[in-house]
N, C-alpha and C. Protein backbone atom coordinates (compact mmCIF):
# COMPACT_ATOMS: atom_id res chain seq x y z
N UNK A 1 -5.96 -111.38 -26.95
CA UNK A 1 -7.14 -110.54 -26.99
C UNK A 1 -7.62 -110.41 -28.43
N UNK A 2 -9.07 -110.29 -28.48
CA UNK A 2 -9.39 -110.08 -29.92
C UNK A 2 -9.48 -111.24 -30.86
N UNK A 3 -9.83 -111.12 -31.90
CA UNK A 3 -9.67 -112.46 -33.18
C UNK A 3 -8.63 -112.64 -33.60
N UNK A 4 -7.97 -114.37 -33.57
CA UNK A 4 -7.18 -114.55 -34.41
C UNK A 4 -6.94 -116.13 -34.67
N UNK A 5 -6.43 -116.21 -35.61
CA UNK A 5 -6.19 -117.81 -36.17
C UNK A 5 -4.83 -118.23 -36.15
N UNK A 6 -4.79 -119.21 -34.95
CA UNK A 6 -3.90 -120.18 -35.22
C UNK A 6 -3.89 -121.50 -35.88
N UNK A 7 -2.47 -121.25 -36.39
CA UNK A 7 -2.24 -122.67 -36.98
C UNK A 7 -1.07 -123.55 -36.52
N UNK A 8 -1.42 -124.37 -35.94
CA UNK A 8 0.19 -125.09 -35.59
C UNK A 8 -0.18 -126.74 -35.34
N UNK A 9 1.33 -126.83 -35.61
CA UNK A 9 1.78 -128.71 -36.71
C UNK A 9 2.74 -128.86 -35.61
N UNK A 10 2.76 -129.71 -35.16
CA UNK A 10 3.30 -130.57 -34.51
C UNK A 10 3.85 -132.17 -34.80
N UNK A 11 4.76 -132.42 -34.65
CA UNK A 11 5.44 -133.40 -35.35
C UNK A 11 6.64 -134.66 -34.92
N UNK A 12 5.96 -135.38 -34.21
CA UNK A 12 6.98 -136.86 -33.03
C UNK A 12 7.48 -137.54 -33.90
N UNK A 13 8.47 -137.95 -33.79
CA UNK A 13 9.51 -139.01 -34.67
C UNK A 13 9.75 -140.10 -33.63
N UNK A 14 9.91 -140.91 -33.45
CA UNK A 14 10.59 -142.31 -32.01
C UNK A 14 11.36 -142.66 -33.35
N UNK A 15 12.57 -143.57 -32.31
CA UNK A 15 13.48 -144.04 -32.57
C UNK A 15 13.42 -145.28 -31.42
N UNK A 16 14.07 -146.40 -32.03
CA UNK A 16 14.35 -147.85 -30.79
C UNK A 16 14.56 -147.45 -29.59
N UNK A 17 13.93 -147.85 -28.95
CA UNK A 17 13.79 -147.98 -27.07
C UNK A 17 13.31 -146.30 -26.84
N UNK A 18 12.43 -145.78 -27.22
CA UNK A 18 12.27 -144.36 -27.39
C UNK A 18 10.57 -144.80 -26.67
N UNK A 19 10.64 -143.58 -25.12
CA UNK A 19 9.35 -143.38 -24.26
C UNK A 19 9.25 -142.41 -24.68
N UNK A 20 8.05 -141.55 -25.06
CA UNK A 20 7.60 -140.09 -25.31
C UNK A 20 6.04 -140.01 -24.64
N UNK A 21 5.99 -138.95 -23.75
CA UNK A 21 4.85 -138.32 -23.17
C UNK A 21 4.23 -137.24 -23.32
N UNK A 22 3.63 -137.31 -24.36
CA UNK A 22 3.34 -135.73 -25.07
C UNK A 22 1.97 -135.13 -24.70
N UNK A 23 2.13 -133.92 -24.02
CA UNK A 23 0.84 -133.33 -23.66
C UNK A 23 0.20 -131.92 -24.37
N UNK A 24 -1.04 -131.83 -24.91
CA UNK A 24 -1.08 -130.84 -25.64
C UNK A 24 -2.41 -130.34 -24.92
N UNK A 25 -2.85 -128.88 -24.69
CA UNK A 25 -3.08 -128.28 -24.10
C UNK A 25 -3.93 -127.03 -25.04
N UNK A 26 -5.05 -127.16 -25.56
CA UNK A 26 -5.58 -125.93 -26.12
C UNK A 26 -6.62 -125.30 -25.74
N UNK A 27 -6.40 -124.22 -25.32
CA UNK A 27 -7.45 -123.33 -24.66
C UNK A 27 -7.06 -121.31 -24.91
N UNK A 28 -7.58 -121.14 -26.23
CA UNK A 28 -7.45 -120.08 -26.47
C UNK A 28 -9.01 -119.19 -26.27
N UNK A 29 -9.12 -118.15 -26.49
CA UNK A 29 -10.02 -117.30 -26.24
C UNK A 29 -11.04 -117.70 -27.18
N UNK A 30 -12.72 -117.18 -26.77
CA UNK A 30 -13.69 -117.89 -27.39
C UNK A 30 -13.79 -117.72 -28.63
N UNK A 31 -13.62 -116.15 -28.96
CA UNK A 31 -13.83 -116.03 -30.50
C UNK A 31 -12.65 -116.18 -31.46
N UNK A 32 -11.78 -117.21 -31.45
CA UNK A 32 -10.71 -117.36 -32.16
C UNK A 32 -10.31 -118.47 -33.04
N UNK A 33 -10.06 -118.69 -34.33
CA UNK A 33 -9.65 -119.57 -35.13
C UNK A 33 -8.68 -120.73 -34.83
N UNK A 34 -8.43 -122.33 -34.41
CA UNK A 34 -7.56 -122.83 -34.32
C UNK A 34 -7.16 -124.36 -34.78
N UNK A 35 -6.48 -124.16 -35.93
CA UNK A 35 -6.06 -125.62 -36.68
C UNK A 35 -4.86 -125.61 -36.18
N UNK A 36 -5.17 -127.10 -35.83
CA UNK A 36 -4.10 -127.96 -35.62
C UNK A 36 -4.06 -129.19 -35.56
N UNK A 37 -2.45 -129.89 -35.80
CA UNK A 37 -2.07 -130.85 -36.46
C UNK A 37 -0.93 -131.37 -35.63
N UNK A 38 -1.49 -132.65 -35.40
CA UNK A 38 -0.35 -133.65 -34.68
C UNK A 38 -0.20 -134.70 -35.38
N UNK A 39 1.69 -134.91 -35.76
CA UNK A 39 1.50 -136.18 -36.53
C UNK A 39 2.49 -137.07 -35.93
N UNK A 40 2.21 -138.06 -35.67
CA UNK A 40 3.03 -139.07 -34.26
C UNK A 40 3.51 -139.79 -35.68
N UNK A 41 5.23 -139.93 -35.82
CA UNK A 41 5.66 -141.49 -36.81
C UNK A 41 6.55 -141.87 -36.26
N UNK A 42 6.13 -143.51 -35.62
CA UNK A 42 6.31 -144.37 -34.72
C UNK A 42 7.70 -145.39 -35.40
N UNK A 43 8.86 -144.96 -36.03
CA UNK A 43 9.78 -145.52 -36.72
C UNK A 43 10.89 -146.43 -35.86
N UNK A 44 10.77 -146.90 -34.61
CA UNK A 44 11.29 -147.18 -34.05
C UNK A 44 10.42 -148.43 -32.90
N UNK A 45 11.10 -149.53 -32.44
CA UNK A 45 10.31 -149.64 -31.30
C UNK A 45 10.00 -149.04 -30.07
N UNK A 46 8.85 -148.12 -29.78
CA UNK A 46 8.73 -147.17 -29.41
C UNK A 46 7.46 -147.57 -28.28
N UNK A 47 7.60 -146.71 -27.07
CA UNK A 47 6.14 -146.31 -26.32
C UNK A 47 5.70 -144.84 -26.71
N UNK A 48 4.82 -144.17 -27.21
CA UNK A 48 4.04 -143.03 -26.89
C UNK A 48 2.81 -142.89 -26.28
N UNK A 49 2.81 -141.85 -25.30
CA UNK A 49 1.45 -141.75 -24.48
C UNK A 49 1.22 -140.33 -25.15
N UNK A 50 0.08 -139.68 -25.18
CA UNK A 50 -0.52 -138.90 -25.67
C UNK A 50 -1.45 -138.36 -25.03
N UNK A 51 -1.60 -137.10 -24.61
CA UNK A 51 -2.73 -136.68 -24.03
C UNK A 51 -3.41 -134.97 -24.36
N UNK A 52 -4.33 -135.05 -24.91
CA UNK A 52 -4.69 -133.69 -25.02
C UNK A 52 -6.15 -133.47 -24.58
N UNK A 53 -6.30 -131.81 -23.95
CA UNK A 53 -7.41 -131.74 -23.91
C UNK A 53 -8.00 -130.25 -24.62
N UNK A 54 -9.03 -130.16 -25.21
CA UNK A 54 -9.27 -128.97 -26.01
C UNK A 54 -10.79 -128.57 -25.36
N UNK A 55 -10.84 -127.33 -25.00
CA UNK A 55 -11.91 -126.14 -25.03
C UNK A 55 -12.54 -125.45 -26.34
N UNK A 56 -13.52 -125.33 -26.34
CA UNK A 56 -13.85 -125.16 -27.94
C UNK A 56 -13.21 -123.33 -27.85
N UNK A 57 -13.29 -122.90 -28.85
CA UNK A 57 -13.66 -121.86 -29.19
C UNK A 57 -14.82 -122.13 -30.58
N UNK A 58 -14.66 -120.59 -31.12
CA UNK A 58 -15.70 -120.27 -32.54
C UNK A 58 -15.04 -121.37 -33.47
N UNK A 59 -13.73 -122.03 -33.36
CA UNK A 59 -13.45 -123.08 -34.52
C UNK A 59 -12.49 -123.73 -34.31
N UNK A 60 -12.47 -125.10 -33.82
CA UNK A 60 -11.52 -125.62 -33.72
C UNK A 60 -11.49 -126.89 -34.25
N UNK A 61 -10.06 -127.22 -34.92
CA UNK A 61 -9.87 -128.17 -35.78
C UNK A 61 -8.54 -128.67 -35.36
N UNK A 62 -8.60 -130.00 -34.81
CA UNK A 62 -7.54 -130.91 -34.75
C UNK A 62 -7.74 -132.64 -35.21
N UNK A 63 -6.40 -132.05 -36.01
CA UNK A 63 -6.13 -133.34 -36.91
C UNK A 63 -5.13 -134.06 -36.20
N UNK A 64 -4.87 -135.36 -35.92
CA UNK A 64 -4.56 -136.26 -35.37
C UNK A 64 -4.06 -137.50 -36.67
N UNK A 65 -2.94 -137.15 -37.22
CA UNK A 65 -2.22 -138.69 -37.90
C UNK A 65 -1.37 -139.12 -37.22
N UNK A 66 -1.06 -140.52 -36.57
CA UNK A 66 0.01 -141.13 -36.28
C UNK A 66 -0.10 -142.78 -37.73
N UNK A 67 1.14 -142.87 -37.32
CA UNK A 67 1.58 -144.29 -38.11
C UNK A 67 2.77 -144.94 -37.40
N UNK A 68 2.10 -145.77 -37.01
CA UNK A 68 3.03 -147.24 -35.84
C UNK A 68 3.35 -147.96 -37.12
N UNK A 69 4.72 -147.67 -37.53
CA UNK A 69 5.52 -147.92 -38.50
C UNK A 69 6.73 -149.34 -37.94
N UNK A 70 6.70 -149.86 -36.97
CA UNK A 70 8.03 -150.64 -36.60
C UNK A 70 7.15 -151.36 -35.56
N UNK A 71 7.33 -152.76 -35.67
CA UNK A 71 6.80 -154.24 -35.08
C UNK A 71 7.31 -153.99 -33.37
N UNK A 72 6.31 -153.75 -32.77
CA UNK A 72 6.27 -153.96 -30.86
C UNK A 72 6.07 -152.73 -30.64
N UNK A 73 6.06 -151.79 -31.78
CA UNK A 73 5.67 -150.07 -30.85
C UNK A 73 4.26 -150.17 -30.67
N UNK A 74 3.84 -149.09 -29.47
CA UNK A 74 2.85 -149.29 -28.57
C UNK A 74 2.79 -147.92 -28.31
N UNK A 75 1.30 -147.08 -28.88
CA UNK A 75 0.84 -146.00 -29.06
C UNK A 75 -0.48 -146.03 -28.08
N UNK A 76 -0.38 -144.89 -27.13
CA UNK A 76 -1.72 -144.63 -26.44
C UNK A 76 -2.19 -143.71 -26.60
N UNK A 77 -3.24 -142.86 -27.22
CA UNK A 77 -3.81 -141.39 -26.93
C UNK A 77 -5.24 -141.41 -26.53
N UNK A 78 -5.00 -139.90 -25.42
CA UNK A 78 -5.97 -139.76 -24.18
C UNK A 78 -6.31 -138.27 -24.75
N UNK A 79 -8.11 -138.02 -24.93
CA UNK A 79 -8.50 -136.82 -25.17
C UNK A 79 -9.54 -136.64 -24.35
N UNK A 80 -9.26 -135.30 -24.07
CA UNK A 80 -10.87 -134.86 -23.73
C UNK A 80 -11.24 -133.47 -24.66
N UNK A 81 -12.19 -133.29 -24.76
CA UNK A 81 -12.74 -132.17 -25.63
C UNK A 81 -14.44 -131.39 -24.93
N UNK A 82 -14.22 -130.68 -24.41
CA UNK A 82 -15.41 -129.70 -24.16
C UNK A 82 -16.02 -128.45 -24.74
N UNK A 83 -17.37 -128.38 -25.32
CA UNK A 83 -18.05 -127.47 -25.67
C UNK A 83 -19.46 -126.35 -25.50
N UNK A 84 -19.20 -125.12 -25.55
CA UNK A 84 -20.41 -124.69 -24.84
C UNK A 84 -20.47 -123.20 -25.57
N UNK A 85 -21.69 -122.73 -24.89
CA UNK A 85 -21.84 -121.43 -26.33
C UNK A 85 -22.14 -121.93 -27.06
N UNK A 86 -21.96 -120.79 -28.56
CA UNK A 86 -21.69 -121.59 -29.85
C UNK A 86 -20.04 -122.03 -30.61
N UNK A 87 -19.33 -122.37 -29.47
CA UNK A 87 -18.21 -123.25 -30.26
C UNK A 87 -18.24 -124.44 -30.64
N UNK A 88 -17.27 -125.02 -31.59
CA UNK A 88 -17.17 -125.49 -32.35
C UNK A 88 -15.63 -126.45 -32.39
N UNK A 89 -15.66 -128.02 -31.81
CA UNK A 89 -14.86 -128.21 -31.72
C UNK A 89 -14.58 -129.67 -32.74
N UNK A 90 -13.66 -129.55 -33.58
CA UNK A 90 -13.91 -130.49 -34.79
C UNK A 90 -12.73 -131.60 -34.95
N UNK A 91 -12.79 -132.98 -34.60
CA UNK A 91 -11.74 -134.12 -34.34
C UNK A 91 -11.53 -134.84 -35.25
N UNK A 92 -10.09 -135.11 -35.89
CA UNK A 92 -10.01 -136.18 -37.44
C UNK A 92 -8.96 -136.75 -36.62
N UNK A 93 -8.80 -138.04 -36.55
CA UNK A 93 -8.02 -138.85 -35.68
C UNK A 93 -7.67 -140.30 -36.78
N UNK A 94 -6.25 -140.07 -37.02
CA UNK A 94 -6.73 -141.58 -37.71
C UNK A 94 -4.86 -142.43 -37.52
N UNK A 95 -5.04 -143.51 -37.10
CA UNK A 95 -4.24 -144.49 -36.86
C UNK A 95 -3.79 -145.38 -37.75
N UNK A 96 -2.56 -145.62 -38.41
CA UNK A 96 -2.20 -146.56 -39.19
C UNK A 96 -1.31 -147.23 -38.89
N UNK A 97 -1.61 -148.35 -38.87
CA UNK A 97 -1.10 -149.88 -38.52
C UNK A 97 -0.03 -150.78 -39.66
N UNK A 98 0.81 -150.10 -40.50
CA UNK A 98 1.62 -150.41 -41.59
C UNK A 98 2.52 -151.90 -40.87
N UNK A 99 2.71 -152.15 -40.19
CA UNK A 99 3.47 -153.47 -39.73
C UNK A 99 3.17 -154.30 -38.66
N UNK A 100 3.19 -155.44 -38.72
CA UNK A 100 2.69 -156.37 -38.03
C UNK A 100 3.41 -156.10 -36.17
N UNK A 101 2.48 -157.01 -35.24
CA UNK A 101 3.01 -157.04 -33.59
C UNK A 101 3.06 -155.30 -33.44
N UNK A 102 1.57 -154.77 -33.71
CA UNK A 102 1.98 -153.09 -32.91
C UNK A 102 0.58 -153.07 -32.13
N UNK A 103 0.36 -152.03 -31.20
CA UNK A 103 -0.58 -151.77 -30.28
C UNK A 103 -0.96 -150.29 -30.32
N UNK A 104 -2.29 -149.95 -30.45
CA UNK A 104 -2.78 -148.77 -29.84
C UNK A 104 -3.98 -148.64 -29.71
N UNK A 105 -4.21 -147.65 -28.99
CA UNK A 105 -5.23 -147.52 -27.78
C UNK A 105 -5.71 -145.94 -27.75
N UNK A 106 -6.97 -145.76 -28.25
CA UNK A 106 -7.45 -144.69 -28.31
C UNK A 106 -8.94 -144.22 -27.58
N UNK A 107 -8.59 -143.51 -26.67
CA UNK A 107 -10.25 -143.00 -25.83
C UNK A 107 -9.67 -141.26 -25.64
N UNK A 108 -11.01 -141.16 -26.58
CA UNK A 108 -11.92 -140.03 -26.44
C UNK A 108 -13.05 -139.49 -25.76
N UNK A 109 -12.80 -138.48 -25.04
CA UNK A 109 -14.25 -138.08 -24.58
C UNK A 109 -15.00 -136.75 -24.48
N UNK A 110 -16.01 -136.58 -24.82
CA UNK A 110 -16.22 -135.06 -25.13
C UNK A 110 -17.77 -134.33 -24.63
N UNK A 111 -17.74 -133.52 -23.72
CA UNK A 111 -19.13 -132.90 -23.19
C UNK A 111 -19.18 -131.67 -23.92
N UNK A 112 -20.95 -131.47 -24.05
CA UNK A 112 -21.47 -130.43 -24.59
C UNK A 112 -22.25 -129.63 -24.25
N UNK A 113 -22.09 -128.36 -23.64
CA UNK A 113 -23.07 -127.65 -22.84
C UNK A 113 -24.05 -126.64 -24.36
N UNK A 114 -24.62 -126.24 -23.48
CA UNK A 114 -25.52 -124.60 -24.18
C UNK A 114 -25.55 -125.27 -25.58
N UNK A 115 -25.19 -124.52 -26.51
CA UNK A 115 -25.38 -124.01 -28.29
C UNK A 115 -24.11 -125.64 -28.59
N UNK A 116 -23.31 -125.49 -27.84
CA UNK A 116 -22.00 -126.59 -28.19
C UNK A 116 -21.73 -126.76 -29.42
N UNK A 117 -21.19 -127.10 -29.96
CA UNK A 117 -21.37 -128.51 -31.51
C UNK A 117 -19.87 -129.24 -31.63
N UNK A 118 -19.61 -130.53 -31.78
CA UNK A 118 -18.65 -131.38 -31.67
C UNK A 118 -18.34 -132.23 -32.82
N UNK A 119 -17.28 -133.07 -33.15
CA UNK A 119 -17.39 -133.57 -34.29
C UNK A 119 -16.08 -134.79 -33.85
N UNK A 120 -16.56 -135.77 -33.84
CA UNK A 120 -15.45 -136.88 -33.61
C UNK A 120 -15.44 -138.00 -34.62
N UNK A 121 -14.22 -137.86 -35.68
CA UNK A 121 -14.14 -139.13 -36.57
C UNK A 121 -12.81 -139.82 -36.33
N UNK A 122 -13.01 -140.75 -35.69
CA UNK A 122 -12.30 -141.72 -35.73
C UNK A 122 -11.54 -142.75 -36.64
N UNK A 123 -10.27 -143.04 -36.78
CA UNK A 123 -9.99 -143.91 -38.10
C UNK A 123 -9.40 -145.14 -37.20
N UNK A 124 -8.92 -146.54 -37.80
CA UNK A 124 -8.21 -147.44 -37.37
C UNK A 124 -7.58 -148.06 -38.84
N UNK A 125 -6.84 -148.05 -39.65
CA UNK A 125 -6.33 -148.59 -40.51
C UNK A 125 -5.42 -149.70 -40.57
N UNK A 126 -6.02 -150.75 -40.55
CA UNK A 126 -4.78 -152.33 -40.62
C UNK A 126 -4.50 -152.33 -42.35
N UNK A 127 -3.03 -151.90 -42.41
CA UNK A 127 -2.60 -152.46 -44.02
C UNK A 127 -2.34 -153.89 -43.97
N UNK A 128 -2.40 -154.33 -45.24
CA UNK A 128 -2.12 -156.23 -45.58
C UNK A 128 -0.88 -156.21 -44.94
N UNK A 129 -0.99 -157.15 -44.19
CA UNK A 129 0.61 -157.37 -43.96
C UNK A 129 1.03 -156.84 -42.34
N UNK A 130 0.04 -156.55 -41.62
CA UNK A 130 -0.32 -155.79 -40.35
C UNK A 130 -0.91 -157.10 -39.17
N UNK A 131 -0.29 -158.00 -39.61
CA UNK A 131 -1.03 -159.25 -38.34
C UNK A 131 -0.78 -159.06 -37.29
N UNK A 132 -1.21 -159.69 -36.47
CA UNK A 132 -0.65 -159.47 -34.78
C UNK A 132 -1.09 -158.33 -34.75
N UNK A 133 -1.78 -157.31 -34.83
CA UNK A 133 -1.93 -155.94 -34.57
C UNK A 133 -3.26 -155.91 -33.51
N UNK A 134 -3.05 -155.03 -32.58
CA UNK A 134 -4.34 -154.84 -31.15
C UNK A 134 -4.34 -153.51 -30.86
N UNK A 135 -5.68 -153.38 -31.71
CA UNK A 135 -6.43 -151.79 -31.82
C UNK A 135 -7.54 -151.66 -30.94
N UNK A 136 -7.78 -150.42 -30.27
CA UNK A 136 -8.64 -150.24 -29.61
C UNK A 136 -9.20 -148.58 -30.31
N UNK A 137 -10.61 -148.01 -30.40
CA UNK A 137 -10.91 -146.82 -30.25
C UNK A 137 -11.94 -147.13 -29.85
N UNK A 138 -11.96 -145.66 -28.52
CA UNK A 138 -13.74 -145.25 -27.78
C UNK A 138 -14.10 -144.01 -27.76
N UNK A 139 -15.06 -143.22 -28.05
CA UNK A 139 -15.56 -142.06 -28.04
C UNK A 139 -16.77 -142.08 -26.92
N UNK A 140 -16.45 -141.29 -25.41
CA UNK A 140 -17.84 -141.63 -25.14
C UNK A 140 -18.47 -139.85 -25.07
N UNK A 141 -19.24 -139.47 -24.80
CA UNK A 141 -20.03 -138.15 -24.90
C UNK A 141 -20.95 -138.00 -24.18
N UNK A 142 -21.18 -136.77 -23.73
CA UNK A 142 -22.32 -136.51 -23.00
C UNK A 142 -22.73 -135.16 -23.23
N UNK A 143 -23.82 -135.14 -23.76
CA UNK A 143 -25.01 -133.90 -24.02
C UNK A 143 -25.30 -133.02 -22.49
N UNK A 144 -25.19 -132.04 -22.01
CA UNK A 144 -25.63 -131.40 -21.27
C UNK A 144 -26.54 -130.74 -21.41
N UNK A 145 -27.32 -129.88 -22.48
CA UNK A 145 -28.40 -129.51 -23.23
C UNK A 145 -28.84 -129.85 -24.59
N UNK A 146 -30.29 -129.69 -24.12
CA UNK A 146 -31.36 -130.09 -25.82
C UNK A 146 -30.29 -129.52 -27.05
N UNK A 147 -29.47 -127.85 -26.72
CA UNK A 147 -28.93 -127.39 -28.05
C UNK A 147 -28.06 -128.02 -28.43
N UNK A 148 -27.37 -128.99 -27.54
CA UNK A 148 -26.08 -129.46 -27.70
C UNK A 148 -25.95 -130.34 -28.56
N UNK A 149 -24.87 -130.39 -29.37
CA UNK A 149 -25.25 -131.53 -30.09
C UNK A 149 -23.27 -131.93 -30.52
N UNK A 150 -23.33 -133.62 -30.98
CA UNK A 150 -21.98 -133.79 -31.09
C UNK A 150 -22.16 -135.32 -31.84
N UNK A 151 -21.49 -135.27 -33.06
CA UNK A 151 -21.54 -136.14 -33.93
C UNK A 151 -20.69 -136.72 -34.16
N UNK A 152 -20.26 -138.03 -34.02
CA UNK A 152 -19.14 -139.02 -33.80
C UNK A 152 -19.57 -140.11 -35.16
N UNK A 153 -18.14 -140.55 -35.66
CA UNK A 153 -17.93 -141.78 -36.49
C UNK A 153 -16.81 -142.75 -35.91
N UNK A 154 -16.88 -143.45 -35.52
CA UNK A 154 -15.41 -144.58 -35.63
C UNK A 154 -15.17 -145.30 -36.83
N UNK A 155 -14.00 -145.71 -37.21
CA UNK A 155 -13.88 -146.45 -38.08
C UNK A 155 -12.82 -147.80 -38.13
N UNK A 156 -12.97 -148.18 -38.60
CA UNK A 156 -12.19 -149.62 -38.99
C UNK A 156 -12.29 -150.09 -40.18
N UNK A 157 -10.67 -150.00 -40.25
CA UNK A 157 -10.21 -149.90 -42.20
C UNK A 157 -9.29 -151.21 -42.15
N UNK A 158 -9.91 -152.50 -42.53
CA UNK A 158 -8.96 -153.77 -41.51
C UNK A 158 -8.71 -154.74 -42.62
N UNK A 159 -7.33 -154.62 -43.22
CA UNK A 159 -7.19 -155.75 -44.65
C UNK A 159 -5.88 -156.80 -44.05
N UNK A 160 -6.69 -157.42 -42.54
CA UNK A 160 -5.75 -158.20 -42.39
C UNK A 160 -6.70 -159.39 -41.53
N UNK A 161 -6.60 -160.51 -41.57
CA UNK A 161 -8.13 -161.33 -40.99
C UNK A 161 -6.76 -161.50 -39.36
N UNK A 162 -5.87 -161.47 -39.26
CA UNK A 162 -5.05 -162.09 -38.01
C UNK A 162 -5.19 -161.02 -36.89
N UNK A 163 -5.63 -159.99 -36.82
CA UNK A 163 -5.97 -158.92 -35.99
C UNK A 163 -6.67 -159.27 -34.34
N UNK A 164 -7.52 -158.02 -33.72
CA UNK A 164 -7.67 -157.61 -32.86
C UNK A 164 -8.24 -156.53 -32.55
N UNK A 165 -8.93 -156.06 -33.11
CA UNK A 165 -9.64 -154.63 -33.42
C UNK A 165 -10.80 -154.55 -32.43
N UNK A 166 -11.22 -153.43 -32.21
CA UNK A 166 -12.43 -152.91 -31.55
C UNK A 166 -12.35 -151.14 -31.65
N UNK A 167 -13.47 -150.82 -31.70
CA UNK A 167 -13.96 -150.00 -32.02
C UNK A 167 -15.90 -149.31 -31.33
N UNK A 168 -15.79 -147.99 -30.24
CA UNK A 168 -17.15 -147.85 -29.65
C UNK A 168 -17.45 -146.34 -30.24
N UNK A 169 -18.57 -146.57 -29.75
CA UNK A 169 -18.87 -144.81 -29.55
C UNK A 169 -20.23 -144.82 -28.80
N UNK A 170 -20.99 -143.57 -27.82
CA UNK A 170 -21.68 -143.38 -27.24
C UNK A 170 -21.66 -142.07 -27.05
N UNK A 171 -23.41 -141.08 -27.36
CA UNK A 171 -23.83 -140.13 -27.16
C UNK A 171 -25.05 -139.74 -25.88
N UNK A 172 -25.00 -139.59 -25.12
CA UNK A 172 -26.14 -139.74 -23.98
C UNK A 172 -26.35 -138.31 -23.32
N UNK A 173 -27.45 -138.48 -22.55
CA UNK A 173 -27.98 -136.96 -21.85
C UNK A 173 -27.93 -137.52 -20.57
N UNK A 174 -28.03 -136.49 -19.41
CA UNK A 174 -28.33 -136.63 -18.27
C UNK A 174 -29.51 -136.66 -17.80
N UNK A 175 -30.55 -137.84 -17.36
CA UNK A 175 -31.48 -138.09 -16.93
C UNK A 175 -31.97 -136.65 -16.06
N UNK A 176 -33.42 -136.13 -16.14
CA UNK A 176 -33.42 -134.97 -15.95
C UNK A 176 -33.87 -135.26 -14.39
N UNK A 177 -34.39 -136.41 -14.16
CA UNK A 177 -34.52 -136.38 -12.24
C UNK A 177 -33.21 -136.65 -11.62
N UNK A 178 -32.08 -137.46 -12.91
CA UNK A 178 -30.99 -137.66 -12.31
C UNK A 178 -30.52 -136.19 -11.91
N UNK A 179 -30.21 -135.30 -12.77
CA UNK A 179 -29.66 -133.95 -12.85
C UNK A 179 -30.52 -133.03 -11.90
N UNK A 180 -31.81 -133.11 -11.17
CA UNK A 180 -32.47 -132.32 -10.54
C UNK A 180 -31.74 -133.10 -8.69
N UNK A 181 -31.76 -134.24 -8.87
CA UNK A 181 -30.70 -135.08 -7.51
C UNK A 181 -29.54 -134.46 -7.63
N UNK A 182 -28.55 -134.41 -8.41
CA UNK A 182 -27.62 -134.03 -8.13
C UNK A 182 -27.46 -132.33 -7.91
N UNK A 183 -27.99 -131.79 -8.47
CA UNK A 183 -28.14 -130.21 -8.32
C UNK A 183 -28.48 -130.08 -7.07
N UNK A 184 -29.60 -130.85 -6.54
CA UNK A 184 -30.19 -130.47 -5.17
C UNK A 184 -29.14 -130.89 -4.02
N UNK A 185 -28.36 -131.55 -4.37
CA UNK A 185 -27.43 -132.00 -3.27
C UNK A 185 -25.76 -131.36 -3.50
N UNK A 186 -25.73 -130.20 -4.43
CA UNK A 186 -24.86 -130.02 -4.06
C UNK A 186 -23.91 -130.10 -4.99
């Protein structure tokens, strides 16, 4: 009840032959402060799946570092992010690829109702020496109102030519005869 600011860090280690399914879950009250920090280090040959989904409140900030540190680990993360009112939901996501033969796979997706405001930056980092590496990031979005608004970057940081990279993003509205069909039916 009432105002308050959280802060919380979160922190995955893998080790060889190491599955981890990590689900994170934020949905605190509207008018409330919340940073947070997930940092995935992939030291092992490892699977991680990842999944979070966040509700805005008045401020929210999640930072997202992993580093696929060890040759055949295989990183997936799954987001969704929704905003409405005037919250404020703010995404730094960034992936580093330090050793060659690793995989990950990143989709984002984020709707914006009423006042909304969103913020999705995406990273992909191949260091020299990172060949064989197969990156994926997607951000897709959807505007529900004129106020809404949600501003996305992807990136690709790639100092290795032997790669596999890709990288999307997409901001769109709902066609307004589309949205008057579907309302009318239900």
């Amino acid at each position: 009840e009432g105002q308050a600011l959280s802060n919380a860090v979160t922190a995955l280690i893998t080790a060889d032959n190491a599955q981890l399914t990590h689900y994170r879950l934020q949905g605190e009250q509207a008018n409330t402060l919340h940073i947070g920090t997930l940092i995935i280090d992939q030291q092992g040959i490892s699977k991680v799946d990842s999944y979070q989904l966040m509700t805005g409140n008045r401020l929210r900030r999640n930072d997202v570092r992993a580093l696929v540190n060890k040759s055949g680990a295989e990183l997936n993360m799954k987001g969704i992010f929704v905003v409405r009112d005037n919250s404020h939901v703010d995404n730094q996501l960034c992936v580093e690829h330090a050793v060659p033969n690793c995989e990950s796979d990143q989709n984002f997706k984020g709707l914006a109702g009423e006042s909304g405001k969103a913020v999705f930056n995406g990273r992909i980092h191949i260091h020299p020496g990172a060949s064989g590496t197969n990156a994926e990031l997607s951000n897709k979005n959807l505007l529900l109102n004129p106020g809404a608004e949600i501003n996305t970057k992807p990136e690709l940081e790639i100092y290795n030519d032997d790669v596999k990279c890709a990288h999307g993003t997409t901001v769109g509205q709902l066609d307004a005869m589309q949205q008057f069909y579907l309302q009318s039916r239900g």
